[in-house]
PDB file of N, CA and C in Angstrom:
ATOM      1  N   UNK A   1      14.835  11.094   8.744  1.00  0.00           N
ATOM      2  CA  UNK A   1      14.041  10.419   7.733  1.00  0.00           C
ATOM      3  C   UNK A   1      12.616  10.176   8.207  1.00  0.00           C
ATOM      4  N   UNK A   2      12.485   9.996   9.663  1.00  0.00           N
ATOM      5  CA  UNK A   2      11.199   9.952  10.018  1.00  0.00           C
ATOM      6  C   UNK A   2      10.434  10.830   9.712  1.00  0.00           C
ATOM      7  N   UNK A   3      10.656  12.048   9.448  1.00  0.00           N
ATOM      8  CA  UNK A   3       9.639  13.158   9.306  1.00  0.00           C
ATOM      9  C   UNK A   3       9.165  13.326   7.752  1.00  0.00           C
ATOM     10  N   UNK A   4       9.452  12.260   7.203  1.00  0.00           N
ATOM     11  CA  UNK A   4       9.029  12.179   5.430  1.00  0.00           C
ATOM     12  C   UNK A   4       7.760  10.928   6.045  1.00  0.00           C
ATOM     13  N   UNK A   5       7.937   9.958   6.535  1.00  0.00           N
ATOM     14  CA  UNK A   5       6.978   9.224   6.650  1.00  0.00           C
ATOM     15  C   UNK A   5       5.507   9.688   6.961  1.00  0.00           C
ATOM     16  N   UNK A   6       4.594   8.995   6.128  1.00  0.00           N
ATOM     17  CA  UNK A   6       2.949   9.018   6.395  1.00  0.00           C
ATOM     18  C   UNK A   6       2.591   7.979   7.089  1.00  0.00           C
ATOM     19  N   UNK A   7       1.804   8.739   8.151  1.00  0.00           N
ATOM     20  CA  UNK A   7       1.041   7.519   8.951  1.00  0.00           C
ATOM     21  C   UNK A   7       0.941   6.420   8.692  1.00  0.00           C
ATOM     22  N   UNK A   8       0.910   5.345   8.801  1.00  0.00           N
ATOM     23  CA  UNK A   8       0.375   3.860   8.595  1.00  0.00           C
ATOM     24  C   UNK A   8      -1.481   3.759   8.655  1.00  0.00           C
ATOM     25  N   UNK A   9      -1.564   3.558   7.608  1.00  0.00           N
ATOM     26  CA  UNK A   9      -3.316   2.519   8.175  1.00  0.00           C
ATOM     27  C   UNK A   9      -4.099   4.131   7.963  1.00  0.00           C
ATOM     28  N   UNK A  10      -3.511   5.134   7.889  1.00  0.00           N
ATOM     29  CA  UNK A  10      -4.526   6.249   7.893  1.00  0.00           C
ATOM     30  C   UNK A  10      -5.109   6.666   6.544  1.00  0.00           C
ATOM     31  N   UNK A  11      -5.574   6.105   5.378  1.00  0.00           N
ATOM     32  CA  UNK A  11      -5.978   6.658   4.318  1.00  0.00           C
ATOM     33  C   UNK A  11      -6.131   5.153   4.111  1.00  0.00           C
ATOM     34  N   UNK A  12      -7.707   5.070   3.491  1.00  0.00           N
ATOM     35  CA  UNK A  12      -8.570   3.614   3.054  1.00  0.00           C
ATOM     36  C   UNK A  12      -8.356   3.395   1.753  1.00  0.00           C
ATOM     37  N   UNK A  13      -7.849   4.215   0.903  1.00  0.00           N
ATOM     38  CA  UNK A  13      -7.667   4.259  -0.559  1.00  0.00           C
ATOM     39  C   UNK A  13      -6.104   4.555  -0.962  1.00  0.00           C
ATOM     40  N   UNK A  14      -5.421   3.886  -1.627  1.00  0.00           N
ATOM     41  CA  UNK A  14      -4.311   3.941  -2.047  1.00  0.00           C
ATOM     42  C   UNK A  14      -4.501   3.905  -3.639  1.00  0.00           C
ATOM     43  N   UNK A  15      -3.643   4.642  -4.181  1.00  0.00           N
ATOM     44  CA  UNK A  15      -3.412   4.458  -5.869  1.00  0.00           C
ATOM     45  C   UNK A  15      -2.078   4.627  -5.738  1.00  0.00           C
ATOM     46  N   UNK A  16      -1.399   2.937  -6.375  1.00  0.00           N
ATOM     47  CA  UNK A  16       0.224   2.870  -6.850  1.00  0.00           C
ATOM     48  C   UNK A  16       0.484   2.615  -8.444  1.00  0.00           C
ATOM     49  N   UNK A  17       1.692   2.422  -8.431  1.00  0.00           N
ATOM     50  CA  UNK A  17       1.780   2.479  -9.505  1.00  0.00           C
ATOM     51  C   UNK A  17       2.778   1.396 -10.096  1.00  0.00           C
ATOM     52  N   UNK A  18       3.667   0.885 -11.092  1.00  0.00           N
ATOM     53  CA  UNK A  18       4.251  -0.443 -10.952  1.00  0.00           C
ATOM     54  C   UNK A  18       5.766  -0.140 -10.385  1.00  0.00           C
ATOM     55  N   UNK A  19       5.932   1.216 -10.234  1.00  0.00           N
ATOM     56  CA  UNK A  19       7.196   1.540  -9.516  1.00  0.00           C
ATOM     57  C   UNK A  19       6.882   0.680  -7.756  1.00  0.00           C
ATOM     58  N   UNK A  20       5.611   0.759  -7.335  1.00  0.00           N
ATOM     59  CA  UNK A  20       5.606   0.589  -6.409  1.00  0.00           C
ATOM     60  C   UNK A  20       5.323  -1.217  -6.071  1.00  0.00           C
ATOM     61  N   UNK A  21       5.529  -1.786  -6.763  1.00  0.00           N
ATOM     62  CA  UNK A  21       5.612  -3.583  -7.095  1.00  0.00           C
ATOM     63  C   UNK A  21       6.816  -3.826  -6.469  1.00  0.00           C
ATOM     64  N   UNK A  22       7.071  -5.137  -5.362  1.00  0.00           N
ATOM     65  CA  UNK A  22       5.693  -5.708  -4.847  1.00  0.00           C
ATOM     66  C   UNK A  22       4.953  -4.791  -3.545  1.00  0.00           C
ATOM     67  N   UNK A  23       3.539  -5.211  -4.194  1.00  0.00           N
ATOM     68  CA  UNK A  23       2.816  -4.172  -3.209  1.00  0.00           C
ATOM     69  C   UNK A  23       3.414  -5.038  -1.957  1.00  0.00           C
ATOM     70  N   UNK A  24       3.146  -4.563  -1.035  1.00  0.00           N
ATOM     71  CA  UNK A  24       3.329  -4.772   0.551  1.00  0.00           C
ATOM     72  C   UNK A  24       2.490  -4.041   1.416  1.00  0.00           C
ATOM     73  N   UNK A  25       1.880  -3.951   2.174  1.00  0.00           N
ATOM     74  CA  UNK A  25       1.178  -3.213   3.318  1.00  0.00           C
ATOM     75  C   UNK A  25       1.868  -3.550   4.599  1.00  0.00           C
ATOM     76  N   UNK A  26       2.149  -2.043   5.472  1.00  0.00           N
ATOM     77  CA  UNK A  26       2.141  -0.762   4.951  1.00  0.00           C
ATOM     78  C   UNK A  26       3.484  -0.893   4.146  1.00  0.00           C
ATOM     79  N   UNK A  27       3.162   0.226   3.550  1.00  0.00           N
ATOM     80  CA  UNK A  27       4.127  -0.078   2.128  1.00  0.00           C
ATOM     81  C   UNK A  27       5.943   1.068   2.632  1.00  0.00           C
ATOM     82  N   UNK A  28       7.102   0.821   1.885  1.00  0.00           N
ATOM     83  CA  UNK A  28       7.830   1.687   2.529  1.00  0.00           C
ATOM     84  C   UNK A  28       7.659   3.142   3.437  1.00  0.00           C
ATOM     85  N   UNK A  29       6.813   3.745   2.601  1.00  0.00           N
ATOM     86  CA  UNK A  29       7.203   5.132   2.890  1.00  0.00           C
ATOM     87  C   UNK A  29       6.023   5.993   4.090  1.00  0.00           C
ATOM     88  N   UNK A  30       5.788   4.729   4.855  1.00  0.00           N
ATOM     89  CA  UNK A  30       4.422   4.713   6.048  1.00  0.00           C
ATOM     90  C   UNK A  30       5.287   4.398   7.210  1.00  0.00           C
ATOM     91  N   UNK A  31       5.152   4.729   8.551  1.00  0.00           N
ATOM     92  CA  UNK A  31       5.550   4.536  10.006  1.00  0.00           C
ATOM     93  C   UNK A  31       5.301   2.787  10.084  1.00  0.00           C
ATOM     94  N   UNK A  32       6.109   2.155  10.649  1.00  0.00           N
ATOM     95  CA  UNK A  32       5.871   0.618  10.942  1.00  0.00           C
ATOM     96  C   UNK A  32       5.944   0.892  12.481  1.00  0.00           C
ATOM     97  N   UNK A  33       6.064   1.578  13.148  1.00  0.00           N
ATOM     98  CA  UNK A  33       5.307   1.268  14.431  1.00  0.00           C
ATOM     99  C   UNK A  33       4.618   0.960  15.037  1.00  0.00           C
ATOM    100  N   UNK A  34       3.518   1.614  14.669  1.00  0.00           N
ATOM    101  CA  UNK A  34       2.015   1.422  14.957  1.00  0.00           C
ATOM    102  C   UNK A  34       1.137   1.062  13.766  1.00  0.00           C
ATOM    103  N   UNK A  35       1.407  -0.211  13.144  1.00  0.00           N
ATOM    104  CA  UNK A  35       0.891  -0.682  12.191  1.00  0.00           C
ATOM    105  C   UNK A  35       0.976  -2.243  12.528  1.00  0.00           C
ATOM    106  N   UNK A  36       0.320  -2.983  11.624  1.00  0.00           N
ATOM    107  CA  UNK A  36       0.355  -4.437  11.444  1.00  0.00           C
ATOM    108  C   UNK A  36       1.791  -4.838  10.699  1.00  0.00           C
ATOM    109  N   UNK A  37       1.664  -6.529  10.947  1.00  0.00           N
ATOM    110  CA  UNK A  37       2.877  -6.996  10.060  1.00  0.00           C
ATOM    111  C   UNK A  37       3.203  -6.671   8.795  1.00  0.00           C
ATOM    112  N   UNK A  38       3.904  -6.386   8.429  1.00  0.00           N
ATOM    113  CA  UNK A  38       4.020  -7.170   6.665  1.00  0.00           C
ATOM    114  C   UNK A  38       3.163  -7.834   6.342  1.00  0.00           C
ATOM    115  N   UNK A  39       2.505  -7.784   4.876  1.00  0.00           N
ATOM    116  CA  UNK A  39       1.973  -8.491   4.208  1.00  0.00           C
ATOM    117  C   UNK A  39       2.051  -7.879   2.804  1.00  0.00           C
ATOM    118  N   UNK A  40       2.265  -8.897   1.886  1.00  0.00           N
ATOM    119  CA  UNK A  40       2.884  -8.698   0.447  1.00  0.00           C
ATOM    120  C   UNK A  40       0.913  -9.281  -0.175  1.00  0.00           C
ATOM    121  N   UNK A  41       1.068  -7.943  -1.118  1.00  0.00           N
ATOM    122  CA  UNK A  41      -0.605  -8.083  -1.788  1.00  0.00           C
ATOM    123  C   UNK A  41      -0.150  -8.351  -3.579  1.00  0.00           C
ATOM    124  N   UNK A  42      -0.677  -9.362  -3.625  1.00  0.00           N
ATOM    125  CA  UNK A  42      -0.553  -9.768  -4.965  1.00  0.00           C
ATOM    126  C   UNK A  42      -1.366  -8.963  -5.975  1.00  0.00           C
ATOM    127  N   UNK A  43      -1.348  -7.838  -6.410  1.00  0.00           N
ATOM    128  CA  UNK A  43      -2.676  -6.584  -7.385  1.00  0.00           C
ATOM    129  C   UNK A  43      -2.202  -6.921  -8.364  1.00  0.00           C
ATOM    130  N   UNK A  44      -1.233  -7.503  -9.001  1.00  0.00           N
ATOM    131  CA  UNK A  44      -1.166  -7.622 -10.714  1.00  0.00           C
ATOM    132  C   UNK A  44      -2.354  -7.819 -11.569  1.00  0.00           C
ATOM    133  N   UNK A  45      -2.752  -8.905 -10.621  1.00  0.00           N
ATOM    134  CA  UNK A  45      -3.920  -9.987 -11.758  1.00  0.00           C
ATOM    135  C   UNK A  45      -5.386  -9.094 -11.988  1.00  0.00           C
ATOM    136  N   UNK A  46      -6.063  -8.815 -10.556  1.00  0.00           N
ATOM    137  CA  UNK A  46      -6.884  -8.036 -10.774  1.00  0.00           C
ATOM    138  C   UNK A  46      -6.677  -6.364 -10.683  1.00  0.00           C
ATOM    139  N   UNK A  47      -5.443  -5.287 -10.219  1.00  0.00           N
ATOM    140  CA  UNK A  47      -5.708  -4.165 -10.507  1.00  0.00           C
ATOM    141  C   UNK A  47      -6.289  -3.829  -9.275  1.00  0.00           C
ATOM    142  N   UNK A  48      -6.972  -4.721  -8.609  1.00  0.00           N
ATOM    143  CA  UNK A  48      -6.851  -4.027  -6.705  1.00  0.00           C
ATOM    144  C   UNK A  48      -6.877  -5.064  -5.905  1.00  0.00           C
ATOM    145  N   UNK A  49      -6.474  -4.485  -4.621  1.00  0.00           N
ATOM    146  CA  UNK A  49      -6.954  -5.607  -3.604  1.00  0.00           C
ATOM    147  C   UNK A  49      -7.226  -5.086  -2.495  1.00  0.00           C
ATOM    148  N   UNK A  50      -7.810  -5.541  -1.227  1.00  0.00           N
ATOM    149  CA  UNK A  50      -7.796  -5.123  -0.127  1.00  0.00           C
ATOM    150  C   UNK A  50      -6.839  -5.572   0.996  1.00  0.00           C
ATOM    151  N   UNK A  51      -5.951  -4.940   1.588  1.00  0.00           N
ATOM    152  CA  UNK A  51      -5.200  -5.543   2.779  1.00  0.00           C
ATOM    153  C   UNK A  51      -6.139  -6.410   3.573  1.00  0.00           C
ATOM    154  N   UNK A  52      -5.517  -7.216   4.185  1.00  0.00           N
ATOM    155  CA  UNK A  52      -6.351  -8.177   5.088  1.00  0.00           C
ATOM    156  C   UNK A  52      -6.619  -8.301   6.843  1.00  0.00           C
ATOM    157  N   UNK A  53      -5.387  -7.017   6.549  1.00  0.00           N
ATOM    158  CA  UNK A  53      -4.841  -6.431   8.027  1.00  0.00           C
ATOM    159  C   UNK A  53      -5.738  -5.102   8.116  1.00  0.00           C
ATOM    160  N   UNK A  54      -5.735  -4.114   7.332  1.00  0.00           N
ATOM    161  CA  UNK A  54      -6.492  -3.475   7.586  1.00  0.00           C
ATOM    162  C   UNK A  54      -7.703  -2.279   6.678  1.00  0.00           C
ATOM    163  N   UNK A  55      -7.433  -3.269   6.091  1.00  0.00           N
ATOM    164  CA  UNK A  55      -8.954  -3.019   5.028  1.00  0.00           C
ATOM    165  C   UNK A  55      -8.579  -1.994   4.015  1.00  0.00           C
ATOM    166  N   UNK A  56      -7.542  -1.650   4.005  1.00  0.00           N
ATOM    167  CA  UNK A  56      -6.722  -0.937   2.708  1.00  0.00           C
ATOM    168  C   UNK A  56      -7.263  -1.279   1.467  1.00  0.00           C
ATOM    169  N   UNK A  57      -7.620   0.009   0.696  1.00  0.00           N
ATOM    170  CA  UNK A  57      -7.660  -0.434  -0.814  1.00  0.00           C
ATOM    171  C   UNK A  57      -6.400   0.036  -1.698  1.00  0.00           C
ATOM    172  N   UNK A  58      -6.102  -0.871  -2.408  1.00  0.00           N
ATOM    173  CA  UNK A  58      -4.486  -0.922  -3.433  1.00  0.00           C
ATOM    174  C   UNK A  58      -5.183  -0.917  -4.681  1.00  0.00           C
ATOM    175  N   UNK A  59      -4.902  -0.091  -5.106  1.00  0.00           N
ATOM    176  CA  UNK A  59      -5.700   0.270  -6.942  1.00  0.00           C
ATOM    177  C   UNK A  59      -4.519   0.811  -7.704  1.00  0.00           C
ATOM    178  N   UNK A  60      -4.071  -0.258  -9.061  1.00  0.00           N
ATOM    179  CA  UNK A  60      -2.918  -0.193  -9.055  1.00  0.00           C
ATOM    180  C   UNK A  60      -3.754   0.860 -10.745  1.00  0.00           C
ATOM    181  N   UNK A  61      -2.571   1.644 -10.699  1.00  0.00           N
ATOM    182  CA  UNK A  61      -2.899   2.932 -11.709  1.00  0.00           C
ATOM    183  C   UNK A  61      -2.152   1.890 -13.207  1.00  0.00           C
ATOM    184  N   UNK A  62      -2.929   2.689 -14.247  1.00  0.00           N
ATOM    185  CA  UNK A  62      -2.468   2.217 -15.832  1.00  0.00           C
ATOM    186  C   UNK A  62      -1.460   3.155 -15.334  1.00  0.00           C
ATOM    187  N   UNK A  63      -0.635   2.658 -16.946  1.00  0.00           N
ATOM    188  CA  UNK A  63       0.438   4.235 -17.106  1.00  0.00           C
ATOM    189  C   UNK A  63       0.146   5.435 -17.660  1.00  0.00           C
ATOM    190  N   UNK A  64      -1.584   5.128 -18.315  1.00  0.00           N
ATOM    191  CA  UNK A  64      -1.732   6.390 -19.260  1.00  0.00           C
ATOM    192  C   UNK A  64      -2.676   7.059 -18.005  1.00  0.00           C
ATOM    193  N   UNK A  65      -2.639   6.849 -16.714  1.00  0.00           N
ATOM    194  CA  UNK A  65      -3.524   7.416 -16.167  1.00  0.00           C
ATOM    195  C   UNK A  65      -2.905   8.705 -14.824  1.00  0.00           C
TER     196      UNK A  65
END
């Protein structure tokens, strides 16, 4: 299963989608090795946020998009 995983922390721009609620950083399908803790990102309200761990942008997609 490891060899499906994407790096952690390596791409500054993320686009999810509400399948992917609750956001979390790094999010499942990223290496937790060499990454920061957990942290759960609240994007409902505004539609993005930045991790605080490591400067991640979470830009949560419409459905018509």
């Amino acid at each position: 299963m490891t060899d499906k995983l994407r790096p952690a922390n390596a791409v500054l721009r993320y686009e999810i989608t509400t399948s992917d609620l609750p956001l979390h950083c790094p999010m499942d399908d990223q290496t937790k090795w060499n990454s920061h803790p957990r942290v759960f990102l609240p994007i409902e309200e505004q539609g993005e946020i930045l991790c605080p761990y490591c400067g991640a942008l979470y830009v949560l997609k419409s459905a018509g998009q």
